[in-house]
C-alpha atoms as a PDB file:
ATOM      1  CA  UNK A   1       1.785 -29.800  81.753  1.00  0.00           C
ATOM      2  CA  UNK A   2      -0.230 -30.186  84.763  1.00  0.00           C
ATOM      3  CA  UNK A   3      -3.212 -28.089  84.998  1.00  0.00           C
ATOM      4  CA  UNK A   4      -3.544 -28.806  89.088  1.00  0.00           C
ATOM      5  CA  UNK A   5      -3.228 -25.350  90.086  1.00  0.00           C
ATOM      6  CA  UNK A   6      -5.588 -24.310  88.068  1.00  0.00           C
ATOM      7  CA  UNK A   7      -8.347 -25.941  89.897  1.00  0.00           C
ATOM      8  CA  UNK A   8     -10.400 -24.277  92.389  1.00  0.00           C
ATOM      9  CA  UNK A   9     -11.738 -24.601  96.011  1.00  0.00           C
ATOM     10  CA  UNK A  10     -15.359 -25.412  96.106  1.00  0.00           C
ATOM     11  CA  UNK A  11     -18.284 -26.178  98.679  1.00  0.00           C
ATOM     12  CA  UNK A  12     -20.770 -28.905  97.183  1.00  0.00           C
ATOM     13  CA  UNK A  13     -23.958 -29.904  98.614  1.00  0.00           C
ATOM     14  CA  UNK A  14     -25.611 -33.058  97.337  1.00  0.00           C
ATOM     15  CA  UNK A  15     -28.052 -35.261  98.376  1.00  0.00           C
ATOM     16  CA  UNK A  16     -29.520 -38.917  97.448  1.00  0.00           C
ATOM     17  CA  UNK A  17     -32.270 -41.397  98.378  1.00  0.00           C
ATOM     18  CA  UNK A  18     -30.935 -44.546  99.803  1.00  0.00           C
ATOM     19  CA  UNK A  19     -32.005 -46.998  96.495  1.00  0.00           C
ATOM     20  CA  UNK A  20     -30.821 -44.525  93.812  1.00  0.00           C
ATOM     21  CA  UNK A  21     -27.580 -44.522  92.244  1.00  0.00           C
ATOM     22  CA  UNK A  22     -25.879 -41.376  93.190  1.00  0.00           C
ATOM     23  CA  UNK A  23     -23.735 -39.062  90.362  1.00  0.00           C
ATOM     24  CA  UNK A  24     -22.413 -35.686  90.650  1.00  0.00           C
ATOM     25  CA  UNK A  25     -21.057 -34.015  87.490  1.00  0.00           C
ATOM     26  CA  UNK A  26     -18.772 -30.951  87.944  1.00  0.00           C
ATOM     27  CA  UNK A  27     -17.633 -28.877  84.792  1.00  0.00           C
ATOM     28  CA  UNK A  28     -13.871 -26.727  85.709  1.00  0.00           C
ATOM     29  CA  UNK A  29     -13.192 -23.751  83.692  1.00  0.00           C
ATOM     30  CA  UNK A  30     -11.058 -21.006  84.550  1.00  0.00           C
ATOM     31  CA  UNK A  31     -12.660 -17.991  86.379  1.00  0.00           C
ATOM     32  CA  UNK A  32     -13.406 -16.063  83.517  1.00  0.00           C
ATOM     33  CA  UNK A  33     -16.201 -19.494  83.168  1.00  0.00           C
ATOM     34  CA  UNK A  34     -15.617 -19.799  79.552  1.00  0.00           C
ATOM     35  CA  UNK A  35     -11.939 -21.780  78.858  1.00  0.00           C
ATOM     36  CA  UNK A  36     -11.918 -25.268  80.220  1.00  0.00           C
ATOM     37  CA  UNK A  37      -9.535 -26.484  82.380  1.00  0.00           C
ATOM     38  CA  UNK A  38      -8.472 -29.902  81.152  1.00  0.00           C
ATOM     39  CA  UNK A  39      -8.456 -32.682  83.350  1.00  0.00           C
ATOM     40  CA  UNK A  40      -6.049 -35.359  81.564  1.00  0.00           C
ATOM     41  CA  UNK A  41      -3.263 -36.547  83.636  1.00  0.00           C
ATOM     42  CA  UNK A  42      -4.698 -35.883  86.832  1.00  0.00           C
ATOM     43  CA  UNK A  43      -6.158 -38.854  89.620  1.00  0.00           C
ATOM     44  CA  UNK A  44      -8.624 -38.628  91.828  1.00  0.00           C
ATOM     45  CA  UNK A  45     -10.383 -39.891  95.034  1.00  0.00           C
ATOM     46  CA  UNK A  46     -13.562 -38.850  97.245  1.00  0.00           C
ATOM     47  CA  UNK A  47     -14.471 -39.861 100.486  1.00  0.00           C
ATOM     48  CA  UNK A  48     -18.095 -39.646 102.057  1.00  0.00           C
ATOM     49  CA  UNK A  49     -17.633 -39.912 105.709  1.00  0.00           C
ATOM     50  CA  UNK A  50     -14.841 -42.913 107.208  1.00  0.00           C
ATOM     51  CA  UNK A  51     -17.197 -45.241 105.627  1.00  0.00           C
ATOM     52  CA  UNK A  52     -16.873 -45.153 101.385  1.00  0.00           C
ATOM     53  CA  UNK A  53     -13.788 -44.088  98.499  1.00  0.00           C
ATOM     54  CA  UNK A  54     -14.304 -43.596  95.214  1.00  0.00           C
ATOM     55  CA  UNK A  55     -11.538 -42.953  92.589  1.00  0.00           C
ATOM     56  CA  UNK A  56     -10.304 -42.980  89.432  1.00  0.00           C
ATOM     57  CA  UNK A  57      -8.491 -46.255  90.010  1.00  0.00           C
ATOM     58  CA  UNK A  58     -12.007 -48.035  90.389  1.00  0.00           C
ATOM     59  CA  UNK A  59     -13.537 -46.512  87.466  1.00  0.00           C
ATOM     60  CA  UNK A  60     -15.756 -44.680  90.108  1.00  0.00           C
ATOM     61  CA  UNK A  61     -14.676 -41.106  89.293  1.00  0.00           C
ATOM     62  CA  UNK A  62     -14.430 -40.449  85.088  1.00  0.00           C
ATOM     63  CA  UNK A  63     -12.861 -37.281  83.177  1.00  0.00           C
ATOM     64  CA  UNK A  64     -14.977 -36.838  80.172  1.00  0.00           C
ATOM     65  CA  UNK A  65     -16.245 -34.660  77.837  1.00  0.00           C
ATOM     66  CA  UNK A  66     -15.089 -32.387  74.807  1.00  0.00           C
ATOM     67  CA  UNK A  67     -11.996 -31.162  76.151  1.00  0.00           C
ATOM     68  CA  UNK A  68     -11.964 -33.553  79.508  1.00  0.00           C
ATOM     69  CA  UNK A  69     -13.156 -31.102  81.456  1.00  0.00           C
ATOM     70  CA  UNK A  70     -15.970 -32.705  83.084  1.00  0.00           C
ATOM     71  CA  UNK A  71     -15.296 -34.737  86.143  1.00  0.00           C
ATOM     72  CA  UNK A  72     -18.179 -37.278  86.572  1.00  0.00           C
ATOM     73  CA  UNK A  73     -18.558 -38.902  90.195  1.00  0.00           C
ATOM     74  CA  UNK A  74     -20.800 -42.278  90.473  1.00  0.00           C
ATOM     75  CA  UNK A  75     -21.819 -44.786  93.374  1.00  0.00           C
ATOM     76  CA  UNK A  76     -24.662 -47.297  91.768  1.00  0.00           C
ATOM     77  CA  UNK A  77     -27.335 -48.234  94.409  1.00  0.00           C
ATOM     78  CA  UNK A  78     -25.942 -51.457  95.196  1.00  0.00           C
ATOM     79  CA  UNK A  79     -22.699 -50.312  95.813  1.00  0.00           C
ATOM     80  CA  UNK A  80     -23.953 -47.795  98.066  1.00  0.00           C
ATOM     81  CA  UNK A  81     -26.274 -50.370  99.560  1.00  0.00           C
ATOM     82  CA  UNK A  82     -24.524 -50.451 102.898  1.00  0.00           C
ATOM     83  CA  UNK A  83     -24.004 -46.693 103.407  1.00  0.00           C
ATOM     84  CA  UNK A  84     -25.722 -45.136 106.373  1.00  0.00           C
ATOM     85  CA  UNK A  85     -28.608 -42.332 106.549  1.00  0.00           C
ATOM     86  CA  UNK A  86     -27.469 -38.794 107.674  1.00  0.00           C
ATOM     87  CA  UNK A  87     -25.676 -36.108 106.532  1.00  0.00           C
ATOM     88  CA  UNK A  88     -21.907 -36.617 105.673  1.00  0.00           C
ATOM     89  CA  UNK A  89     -18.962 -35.302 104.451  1.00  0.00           C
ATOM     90  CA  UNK A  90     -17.512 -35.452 101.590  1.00  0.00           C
ATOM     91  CA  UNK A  91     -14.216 -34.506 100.497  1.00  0.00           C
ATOM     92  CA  UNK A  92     -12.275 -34.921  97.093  1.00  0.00           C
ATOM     93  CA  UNK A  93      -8.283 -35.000  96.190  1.00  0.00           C
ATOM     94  CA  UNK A  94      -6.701 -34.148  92.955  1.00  0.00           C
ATOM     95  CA  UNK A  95      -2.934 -35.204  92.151  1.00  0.00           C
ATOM     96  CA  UNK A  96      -1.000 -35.069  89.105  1.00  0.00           C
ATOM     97  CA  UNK A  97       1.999 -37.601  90.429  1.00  0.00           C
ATOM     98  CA  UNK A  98       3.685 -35.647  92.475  1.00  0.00           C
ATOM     99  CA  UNK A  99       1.362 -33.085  94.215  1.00  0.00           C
ATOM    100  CA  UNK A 100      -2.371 -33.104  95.921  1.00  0.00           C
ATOM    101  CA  UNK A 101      -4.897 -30.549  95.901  1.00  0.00           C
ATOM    102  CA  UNK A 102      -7.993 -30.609  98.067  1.00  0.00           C
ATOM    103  CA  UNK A 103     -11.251 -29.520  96.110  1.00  0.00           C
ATOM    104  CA  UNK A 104     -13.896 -29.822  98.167  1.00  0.00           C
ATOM    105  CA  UNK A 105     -14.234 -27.715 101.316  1.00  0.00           C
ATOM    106  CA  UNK A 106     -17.011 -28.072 103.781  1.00  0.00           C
ATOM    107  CA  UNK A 107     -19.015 -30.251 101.158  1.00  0.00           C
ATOM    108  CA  UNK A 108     -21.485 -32.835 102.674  1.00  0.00           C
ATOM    109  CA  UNK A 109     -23.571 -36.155 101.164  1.00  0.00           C
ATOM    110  CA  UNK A 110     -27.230 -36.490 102.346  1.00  0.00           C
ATOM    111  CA  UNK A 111     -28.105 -39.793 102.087  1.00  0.00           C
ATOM    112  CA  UNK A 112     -31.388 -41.090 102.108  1.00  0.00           C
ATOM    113  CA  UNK A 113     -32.741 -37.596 101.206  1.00  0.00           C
ATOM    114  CA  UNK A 114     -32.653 -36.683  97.616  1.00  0.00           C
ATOM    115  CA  UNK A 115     -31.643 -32.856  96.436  1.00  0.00           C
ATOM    116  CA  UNK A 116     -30.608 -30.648  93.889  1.00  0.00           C
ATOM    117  CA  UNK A 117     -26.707 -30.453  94.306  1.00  0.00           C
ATOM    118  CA  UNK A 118     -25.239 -26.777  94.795  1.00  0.00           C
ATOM    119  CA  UNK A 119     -21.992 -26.089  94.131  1.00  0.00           C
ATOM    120  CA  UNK A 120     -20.035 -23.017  95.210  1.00  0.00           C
ATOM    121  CA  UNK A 121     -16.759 -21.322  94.494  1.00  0.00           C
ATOM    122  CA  UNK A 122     -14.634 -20.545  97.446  1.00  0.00           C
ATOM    123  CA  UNK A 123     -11.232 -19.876  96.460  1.00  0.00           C
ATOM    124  CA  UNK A 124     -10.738 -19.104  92.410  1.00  0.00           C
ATOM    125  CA  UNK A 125      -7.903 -21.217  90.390  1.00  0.00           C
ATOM    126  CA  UNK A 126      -4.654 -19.717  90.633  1.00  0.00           C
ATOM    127  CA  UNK A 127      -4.862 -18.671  86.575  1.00  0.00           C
ATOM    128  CA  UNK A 128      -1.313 -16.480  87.147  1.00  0.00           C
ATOM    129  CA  UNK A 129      -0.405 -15.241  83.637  1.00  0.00           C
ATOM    130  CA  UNK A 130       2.621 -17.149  82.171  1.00  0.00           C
ATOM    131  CA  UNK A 131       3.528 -14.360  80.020  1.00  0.00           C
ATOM    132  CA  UNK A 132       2.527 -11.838  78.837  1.00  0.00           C
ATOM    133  CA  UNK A 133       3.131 -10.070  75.283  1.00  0.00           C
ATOM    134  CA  UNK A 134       3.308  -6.309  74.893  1.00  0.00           C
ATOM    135  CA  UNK A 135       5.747  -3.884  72.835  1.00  0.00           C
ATOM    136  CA  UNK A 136       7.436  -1.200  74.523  1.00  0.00           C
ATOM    137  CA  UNK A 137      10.769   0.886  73.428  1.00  0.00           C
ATOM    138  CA  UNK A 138      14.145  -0.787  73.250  1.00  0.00           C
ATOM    139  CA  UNK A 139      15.441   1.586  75.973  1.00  0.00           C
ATOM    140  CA  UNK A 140      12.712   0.509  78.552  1.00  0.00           C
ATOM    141  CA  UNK A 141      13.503  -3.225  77.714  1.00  0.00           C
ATOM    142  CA  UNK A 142      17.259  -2.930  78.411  1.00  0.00           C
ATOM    143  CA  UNK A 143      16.634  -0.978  81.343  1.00  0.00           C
ATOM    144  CA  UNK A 144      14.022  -3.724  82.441  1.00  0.00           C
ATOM    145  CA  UNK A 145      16.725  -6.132  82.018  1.00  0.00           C
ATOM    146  CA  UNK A 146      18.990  -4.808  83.961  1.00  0.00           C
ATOM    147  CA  UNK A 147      16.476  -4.817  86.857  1.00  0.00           C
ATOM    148  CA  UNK A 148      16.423  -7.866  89.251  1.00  0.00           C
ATOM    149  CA  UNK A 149      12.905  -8.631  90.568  1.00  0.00           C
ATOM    150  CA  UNK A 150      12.764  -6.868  93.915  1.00  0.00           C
ATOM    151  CA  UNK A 151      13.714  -3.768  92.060  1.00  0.00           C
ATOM    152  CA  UNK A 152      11.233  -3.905  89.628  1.00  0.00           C
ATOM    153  CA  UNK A 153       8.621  -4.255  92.137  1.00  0.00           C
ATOM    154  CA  UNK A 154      10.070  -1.468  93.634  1.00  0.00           C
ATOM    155  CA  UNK A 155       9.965   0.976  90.527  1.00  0.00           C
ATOM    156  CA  UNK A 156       6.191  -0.276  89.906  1.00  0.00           C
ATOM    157  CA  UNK A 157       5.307   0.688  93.628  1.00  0.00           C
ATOM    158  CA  UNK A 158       6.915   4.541  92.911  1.00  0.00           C
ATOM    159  CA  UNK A 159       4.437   4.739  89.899  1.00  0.00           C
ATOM    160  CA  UNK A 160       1.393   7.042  90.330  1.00  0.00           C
ATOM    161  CA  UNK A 161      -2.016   5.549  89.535  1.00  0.00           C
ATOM    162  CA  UNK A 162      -2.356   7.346  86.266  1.00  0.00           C
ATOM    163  CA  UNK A 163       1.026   5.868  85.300  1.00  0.00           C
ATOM    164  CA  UNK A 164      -0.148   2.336  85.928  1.00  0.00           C
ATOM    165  CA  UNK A 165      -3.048   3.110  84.123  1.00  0.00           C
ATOM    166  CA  UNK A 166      -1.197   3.820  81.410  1.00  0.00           C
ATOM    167  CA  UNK A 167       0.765   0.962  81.230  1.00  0.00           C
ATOM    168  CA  UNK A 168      -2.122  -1.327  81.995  1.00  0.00           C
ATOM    169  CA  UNK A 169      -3.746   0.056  78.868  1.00  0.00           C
ATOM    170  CA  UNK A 170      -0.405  -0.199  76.773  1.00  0.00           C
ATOM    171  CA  UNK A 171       0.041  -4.098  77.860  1.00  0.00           C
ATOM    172  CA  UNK A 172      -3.755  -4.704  77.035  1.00  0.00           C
ATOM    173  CA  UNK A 173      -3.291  -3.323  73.686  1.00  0.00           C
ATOM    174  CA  UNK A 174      -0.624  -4.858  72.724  1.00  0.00           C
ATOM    175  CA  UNK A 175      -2.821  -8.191  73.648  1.00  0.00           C
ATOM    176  CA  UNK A 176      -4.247 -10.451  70.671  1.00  0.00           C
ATOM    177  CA  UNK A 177      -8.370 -10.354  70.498  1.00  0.00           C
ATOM    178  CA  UNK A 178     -10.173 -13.596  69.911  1.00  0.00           C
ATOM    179  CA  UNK A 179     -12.289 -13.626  66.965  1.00  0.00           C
ATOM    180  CA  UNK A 180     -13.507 -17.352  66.099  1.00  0.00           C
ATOM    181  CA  UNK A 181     -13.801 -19.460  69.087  1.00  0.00           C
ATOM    182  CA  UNK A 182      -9.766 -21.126  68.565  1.00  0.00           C
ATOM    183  CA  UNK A 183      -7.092 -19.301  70.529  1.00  0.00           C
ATOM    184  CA  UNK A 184      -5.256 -16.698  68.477  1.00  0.00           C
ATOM    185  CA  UNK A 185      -1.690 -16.885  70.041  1.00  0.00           C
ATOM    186  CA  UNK A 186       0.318 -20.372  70.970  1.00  0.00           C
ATOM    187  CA  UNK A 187      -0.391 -22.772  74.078  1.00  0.00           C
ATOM    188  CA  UNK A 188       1.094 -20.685  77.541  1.00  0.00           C
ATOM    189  CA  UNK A 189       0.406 -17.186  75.995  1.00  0.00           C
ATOM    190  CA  UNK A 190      -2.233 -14.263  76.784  1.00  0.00           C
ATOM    191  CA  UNK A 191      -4.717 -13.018  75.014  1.00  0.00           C
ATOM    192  CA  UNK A 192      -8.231 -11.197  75.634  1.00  0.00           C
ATOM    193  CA  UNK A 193     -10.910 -13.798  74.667  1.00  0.00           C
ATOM    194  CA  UNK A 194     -14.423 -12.845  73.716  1.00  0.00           C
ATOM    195  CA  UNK A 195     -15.871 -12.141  76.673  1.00  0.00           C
ATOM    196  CA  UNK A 196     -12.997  -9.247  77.576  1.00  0.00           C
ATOM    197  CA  UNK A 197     -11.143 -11.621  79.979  1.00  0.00           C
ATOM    198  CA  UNK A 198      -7.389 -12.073  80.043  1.00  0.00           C
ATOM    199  CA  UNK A 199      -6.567 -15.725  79.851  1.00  0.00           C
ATOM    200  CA  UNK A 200      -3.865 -17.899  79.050  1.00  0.00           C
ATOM    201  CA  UNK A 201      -4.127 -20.412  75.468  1.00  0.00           C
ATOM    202  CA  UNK A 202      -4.089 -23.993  76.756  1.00  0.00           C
END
């Protein structure tokens, strides 16, 4: 499955002189910034300014890593040999085959001045539970069958906040805890991990 959506929007600053090789290493992990989001399966390509790509395709851009999470960017010096000084942008695609995700957002390359690169998150992953596990009475479940979608959005609007409190609570409960550092439930299912987050077992 295609973790693509799971990837988020971020602004990167980086800088670097004009006879150094230039590599930019960017861990992804979902937003509670301990599970890794896996980058097998997916292609990529950055451009700085009109003037240079890099990509997977040209060996350029690598996933590595434990659990290929870690996307690692490099341009050696005499590649970038004929790259202008200034300040440019930089932007970065993601595609799994059959849909493209922009990454980078108002990022920029300064070349020929060397600097710490900064990365920020702008827009989180979409990490939209799956499913979700919890027990609840036989008559609720029927009756929540019955229900089409706009209906049940409906009868969950009518509750009060102390009655969405209390099912909030019930559906938490009824969540798996992690105790080691492996997933306790299947791949695509919810559980509360050790730092108290809700995520979803890849």
């Amino acid at each position: 499955m295609s973790t693509l959506t799971l990837l988020p929007l971020i602004r990167v600053s980086d800088g670097v002189q004009t006879d150094e090789d230039w590599q930019l290493s960017i861990a992804f992990y979902l937003d509670d910034g301990v599970t890794p989001v896996p980058l097998s399966g997916l292609s990529f390509t950055l451009s700085v300014g009109v003037f240079a790509t890099l990509s997977t395709s040209s060996g350029q851009i690598v996933v590595t890593g434990p659990t290929n999470n870690l996307l690692v960017i490099t341009a050696l010096a005499t590649q970038k040999a004929s790259w202008p000084q200034g300040v440019f942008p930089i932007t970065l695609a993601a595609t799994d085959g059959s849909a493209t995700r922009d990454l980078f957002a108002s990022s920029t390359l300064s070349i020929g001045s060397g600097q710490v690169a900064s990365v920020s998150l702008l827009v989180a992953p979409d990490s939209v539970p799956r499913s979700v596990a919890a027990v609840i009475p036989a008559a609720l479940a029927a009756a929540l069958q019955a229900l089409q979608p706009t209906a049940l959005a409906a009868g969950l609007a009518g509750l009060t906040s102390p009655q969405l409190a209390v099912l909030t609570q019930s559906i938490f409960g009824a969540l798996p805890v992690q105790s080691g550092s492996g997933a306790p439930v299947p791949s695509g299912q919810a559980f509360i991990n050790s730092s108290g987050y809700v995520v979803i077992a890849q």
